[in-house]
PDB file of N, CA and C in Angstrom:
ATOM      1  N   UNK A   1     108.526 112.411 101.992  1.00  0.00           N
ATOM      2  CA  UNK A   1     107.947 111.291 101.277  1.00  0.00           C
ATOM      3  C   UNK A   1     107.454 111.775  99.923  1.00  0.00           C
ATOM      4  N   UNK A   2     107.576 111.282  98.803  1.00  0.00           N
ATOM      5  CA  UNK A   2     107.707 111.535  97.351  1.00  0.00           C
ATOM      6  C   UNK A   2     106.237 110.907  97.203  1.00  0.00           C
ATOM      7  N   UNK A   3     105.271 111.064  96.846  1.00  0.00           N
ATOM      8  CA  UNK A   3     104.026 110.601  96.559  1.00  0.00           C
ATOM      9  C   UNK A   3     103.297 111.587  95.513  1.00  0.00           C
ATOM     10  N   UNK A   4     103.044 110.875  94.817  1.00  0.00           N
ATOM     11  CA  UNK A   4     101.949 111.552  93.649  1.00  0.00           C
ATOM     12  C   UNK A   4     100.528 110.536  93.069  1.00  0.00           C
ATOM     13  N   UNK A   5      99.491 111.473  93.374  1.00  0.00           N
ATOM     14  CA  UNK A   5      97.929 110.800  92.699  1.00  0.00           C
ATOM     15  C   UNK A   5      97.959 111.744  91.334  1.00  0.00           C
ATOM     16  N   UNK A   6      97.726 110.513  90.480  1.00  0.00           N
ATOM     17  CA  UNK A   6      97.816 110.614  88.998  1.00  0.00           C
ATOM     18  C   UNK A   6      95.804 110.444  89.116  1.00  0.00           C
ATOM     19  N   UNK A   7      95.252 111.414  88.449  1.00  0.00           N
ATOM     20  CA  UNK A   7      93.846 111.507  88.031  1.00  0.00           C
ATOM     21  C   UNK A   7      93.499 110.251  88.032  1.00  0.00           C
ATOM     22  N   UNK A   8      92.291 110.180  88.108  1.00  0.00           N
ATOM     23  CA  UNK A   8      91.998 108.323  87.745  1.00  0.00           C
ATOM     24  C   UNK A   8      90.797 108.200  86.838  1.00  0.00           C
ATOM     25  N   UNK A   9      91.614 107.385  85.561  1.00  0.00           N
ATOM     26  CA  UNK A   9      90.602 107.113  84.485  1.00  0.00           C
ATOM     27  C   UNK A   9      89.763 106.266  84.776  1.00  0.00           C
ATOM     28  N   UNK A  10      88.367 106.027  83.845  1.00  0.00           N
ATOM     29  CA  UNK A  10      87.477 105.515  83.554  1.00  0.00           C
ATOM     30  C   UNK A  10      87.515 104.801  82.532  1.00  0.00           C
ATOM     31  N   UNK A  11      87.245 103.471  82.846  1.00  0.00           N
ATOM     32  CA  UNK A  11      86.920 102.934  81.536  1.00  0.00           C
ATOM     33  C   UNK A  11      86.007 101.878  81.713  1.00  0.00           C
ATOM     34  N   UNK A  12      85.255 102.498  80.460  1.00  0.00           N
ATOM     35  CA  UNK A  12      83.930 101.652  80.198  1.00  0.00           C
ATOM     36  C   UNK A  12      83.837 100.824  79.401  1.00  0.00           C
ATOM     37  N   UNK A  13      82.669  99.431  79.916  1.00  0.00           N
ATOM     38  CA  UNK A  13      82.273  98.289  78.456  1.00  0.00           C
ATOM     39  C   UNK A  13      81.369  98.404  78.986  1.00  0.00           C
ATOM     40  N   UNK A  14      80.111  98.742  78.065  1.00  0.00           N
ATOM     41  CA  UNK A  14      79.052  98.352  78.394  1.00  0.00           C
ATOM     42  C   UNK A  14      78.474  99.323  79.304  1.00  0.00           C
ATOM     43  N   UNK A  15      77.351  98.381  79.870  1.00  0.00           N
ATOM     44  CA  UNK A  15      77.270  99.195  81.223  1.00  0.00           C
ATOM     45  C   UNK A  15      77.999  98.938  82.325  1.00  0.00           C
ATOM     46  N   UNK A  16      79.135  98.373  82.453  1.00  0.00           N
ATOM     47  CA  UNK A  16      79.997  98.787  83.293  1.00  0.00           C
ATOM     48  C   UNK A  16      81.175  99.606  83.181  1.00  0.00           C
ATOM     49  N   UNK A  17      81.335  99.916  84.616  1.00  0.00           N
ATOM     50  CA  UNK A  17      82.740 100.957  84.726  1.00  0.00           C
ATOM     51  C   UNK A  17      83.786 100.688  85.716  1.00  0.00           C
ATOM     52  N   UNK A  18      84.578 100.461  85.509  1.00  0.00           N
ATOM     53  CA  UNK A  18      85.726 100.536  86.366  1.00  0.00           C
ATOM     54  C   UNK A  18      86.809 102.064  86.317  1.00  0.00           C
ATOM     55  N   UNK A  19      87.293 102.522  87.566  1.00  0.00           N
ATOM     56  CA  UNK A  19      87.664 103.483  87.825  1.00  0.00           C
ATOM     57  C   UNK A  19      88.955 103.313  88.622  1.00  0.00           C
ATOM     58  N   UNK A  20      89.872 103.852  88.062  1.00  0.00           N
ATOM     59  CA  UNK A  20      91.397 103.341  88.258  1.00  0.00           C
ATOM     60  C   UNK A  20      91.910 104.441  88.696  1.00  0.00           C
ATOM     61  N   UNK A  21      92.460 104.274  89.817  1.00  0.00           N
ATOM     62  CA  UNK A  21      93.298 105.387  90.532  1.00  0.00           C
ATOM     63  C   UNK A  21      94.583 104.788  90.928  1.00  0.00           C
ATOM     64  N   UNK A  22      95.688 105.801  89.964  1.00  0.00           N
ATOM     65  CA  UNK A  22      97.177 105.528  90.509  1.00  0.00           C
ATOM     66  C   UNK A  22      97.653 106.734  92.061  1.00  0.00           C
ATOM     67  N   UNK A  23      98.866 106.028  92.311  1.00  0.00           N
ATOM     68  CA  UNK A  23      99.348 106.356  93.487  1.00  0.00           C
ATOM     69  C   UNK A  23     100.807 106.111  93.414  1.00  0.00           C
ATOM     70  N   UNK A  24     101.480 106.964  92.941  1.00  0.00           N
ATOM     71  CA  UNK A  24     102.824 106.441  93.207  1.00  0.00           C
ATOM     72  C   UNK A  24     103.705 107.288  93.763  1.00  0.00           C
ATOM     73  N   UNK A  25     104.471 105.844  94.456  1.00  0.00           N
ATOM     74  CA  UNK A  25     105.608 106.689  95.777  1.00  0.00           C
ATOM     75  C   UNK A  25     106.705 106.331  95.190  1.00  0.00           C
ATOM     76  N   UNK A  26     107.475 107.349  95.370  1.00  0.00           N
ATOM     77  CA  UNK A  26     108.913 106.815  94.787  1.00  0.00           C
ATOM     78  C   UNK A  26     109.303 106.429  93.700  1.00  0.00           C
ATOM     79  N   UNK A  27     108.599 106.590  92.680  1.00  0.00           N
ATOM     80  CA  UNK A  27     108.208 106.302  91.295  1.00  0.00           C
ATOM     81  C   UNK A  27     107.333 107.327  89.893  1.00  0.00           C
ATOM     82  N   UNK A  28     108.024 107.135  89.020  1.00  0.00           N
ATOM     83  CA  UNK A  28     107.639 108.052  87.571  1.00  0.00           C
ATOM     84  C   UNK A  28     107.261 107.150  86.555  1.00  0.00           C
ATOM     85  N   UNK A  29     105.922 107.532  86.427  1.00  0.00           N
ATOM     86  CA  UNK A  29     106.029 106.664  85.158  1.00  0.00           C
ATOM     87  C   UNK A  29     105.134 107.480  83.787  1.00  0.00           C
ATOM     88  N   UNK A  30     105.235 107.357  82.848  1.00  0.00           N
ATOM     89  CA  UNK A  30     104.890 107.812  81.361  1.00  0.00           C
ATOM     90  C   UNK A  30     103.842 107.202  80.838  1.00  0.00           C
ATOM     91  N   UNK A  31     102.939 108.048  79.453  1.00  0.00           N
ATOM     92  CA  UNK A  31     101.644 107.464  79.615  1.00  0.00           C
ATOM     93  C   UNK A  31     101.594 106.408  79.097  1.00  0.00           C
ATOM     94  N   UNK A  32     102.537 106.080  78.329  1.00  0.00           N
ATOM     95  CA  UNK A  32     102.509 104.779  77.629  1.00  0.00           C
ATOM     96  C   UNK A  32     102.760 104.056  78.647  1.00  0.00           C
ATOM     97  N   UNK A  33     103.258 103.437  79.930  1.00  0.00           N
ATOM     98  CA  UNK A  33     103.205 102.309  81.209  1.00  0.00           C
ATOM     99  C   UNK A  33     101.941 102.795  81.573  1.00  0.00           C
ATOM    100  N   UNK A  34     101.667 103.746  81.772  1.00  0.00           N
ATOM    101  CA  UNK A  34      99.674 103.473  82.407  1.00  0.00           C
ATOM    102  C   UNK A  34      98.875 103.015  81.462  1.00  0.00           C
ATOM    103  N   UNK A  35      98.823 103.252  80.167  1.00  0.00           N
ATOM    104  CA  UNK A  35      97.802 102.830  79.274  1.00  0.00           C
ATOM    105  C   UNK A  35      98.031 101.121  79.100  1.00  0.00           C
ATOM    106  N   UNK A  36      99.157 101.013  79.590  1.00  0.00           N
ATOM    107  CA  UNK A  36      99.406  99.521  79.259  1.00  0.00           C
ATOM    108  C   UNK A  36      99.099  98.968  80.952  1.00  0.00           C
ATOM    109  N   UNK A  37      99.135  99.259  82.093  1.00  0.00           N
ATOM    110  CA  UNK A  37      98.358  99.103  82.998  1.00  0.00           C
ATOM    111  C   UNK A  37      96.951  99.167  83.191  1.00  0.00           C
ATOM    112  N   UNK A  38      96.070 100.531  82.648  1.00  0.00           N
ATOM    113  CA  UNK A  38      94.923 100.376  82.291  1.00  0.00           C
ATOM    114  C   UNK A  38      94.608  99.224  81.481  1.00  0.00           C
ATOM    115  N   UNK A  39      94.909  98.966  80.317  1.00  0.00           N
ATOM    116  CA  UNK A  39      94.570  97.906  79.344  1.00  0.00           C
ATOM    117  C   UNK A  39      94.304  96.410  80.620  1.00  0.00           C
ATOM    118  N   UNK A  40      95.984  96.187  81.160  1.00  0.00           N
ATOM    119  CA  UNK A  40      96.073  95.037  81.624  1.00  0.00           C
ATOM    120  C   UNK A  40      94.774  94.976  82.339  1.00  0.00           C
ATOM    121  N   UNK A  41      94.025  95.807  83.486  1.00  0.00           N
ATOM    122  CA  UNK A  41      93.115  95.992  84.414  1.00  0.00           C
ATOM    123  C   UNK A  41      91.652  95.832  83.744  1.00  0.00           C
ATOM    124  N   UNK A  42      91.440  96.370  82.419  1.00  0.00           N
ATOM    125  CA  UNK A  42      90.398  96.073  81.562  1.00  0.00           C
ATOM    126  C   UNK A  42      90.421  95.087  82.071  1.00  0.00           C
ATOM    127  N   UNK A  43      90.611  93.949  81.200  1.00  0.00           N
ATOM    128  CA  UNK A  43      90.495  92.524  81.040  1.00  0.00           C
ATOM    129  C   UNK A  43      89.892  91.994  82.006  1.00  0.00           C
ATOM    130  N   UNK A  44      90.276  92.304  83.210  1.00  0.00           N
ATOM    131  CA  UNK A  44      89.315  91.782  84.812  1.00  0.00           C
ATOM    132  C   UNK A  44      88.398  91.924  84.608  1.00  0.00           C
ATOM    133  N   UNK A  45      87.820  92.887  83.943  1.00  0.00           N
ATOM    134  CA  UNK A  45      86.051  93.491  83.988  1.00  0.00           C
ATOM    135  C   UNK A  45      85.124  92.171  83.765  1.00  0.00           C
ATOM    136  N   UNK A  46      85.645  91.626  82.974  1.00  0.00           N
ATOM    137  CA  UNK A  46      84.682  90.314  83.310  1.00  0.00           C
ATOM    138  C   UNK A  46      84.346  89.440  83.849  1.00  0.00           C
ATOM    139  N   UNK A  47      84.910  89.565  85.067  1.00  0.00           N
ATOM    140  CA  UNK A  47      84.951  88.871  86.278  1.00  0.00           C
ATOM    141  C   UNK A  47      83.684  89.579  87.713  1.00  0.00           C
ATOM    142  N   UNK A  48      83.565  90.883  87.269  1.00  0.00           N
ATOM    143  CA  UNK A  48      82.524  91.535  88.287  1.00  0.00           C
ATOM    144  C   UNK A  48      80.907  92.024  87.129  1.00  0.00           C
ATOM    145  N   UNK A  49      80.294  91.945  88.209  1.00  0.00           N
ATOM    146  CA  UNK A  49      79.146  92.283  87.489  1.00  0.00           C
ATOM    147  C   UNK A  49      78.502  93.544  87.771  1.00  0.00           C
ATOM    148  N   UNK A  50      79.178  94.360  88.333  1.00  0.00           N
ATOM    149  CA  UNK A  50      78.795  95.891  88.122  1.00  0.00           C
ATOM    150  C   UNK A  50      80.222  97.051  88.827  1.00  0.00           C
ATOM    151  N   UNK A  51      79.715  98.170  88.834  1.00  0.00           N
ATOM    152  CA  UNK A  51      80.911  99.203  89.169  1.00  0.00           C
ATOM    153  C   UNK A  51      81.528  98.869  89.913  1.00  0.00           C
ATOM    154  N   UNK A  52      83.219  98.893  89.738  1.00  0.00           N
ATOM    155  CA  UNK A  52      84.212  98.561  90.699  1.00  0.00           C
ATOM    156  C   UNK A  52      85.248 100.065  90.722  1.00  0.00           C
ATOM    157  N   UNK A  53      85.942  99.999  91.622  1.00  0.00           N
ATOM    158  CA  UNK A  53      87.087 101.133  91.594  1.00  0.00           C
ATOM    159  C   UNK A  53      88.522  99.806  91.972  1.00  0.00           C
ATOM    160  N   UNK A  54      89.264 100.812  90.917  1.00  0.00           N
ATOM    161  CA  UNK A  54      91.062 100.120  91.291  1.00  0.00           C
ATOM    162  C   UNK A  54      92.229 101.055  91.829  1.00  0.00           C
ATOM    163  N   UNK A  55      92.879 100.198  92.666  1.00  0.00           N
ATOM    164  CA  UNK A  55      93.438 101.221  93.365  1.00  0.00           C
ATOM    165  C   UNK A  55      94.895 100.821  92.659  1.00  0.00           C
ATOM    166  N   UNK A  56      96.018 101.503  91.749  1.00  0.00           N
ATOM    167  CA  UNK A  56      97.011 100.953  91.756  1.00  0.00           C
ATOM    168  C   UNK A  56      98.062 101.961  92.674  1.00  0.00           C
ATOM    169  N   UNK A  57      99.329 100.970  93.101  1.00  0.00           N
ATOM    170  CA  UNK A  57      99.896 101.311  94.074  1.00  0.00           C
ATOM    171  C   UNK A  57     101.099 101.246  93.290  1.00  0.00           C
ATOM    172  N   UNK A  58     102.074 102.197  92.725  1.00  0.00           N
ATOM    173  CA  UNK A  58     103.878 101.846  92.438  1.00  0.00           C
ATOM    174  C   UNK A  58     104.437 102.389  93.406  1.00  0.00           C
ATOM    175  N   UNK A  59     105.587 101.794  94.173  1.00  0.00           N
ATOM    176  CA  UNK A  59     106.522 102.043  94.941  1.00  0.00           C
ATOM    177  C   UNK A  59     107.970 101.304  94.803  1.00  0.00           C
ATOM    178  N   UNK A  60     108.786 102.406  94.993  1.00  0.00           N
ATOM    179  CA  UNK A  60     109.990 101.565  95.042  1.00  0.00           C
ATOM    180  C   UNK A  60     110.549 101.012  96.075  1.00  0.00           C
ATOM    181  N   UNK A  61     111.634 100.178  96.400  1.00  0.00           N
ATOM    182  CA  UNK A  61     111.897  99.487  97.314  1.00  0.00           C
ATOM    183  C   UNK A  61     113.314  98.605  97.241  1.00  0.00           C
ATOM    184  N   UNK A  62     114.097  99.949  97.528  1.00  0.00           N
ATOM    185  CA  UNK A  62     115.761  99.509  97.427  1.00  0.00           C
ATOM    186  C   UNK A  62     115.511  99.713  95.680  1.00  0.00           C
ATOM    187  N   UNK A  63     116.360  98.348  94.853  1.00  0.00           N
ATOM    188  CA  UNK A  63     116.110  98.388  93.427  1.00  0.00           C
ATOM    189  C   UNK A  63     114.902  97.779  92.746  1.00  0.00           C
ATOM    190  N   UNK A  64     114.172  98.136  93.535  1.00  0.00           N
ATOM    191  CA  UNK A  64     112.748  96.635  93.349  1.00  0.00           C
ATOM    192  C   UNK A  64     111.440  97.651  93.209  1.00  0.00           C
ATOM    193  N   UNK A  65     111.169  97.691  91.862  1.00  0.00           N
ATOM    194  CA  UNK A  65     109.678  98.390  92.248  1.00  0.00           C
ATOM    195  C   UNK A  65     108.086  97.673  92.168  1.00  0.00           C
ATOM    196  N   UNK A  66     107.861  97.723  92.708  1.00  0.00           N
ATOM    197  CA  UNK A  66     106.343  96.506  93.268  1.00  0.00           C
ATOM    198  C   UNK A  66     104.899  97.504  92.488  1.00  0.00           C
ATOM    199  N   UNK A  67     104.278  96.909  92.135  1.00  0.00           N
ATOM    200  CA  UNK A  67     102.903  97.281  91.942  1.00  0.00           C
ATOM    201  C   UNK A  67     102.116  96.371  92.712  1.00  0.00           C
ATOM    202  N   UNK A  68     100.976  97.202  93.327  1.00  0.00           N
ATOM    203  CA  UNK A  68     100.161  96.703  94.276  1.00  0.00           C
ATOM    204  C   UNK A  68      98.764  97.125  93.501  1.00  0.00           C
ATOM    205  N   UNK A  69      97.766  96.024  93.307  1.00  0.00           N
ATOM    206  CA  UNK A  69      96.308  96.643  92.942  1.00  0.00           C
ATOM    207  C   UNK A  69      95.492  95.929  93.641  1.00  0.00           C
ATOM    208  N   UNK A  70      94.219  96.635  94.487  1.00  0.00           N
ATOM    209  CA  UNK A  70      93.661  96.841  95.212  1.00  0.00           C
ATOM    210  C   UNK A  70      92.004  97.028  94.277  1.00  0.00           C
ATOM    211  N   UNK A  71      90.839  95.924  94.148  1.00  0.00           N
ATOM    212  CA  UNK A  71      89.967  96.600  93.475  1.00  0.00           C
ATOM    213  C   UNK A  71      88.410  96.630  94.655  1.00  0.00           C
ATOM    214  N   UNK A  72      88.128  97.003  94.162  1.00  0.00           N
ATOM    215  CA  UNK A  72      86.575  97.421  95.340  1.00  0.00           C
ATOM    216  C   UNK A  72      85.388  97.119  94.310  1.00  0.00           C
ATOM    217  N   UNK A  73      84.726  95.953  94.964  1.00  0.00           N
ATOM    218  CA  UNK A  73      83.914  95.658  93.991  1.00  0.00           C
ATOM    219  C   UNK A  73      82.883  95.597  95.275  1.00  0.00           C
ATOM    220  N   UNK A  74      81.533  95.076  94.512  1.00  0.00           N
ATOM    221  CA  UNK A  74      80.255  94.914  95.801  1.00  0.00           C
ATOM    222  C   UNK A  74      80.338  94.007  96.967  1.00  0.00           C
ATOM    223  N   UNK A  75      80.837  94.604  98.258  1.00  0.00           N
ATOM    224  CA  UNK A  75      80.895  93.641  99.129  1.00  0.00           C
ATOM    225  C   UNK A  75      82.326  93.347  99.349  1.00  0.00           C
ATOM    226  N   UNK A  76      82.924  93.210  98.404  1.00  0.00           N
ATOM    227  CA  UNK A  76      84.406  92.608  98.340  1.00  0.00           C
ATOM    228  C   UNK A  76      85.368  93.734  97.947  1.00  0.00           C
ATOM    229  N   UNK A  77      87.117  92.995  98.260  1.00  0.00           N
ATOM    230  CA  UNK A  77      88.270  93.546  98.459  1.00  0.00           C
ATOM    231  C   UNK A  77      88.873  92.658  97.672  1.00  0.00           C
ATOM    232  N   UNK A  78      89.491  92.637  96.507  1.00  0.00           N
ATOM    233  CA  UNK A  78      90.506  91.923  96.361  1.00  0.00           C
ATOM    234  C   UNK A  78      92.305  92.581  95.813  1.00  0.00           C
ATOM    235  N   UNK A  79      93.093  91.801  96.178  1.00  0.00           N
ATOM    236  CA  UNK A  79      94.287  92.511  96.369  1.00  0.00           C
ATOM    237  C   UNK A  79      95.331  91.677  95.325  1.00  0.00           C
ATOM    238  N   UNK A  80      96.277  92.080  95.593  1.00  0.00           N
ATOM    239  CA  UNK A  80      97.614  91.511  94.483  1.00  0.00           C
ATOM    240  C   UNK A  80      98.906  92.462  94.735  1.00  0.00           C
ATOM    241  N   UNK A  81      99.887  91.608  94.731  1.00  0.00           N
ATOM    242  CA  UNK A  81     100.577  92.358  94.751  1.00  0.00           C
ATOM    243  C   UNK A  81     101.811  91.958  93.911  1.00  0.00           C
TER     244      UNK A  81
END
């Protein structure tokens, strides 16, 4: 099984932080597709009102590659896929 954890950035507004951890199976990707994944994941931040962690998930699947994100906020789970 082909799996790699890519470090997981931080990014801050304010006093909040969100903390993004990639995971990818079966999949390569370059920093320019994470920074443009990070970016996309920013934007949520204003939806929680204190520290969250994100889990992103790339996998491939036949010719189909899926991103899955997973964030952990207080109390709650929310998912996407």
């Amino acid at each position: 099984m082909d799996v790699e954890e890519i470090s997981p950035a931080i990014l801050k507004k304010g006093e909040k932080t969100m903390k993004i951890k990639f995971l990818l199976r079966h999949v390569a990707i370059d920093d320019k597709t994470k920074a443009i994944i990070e970016k996309k994941i920013a934007k949520l931040d204003k939806f929680f009102e204190s520290d969250q962690e994100a889990l992103v998930t790339l996998r491939k699947a036949g010719d189909t590659e899926i991103l899955e994100l997973t964030i952990h906020s207080v109390g709650m789970i929310f998912r996407s896929e």
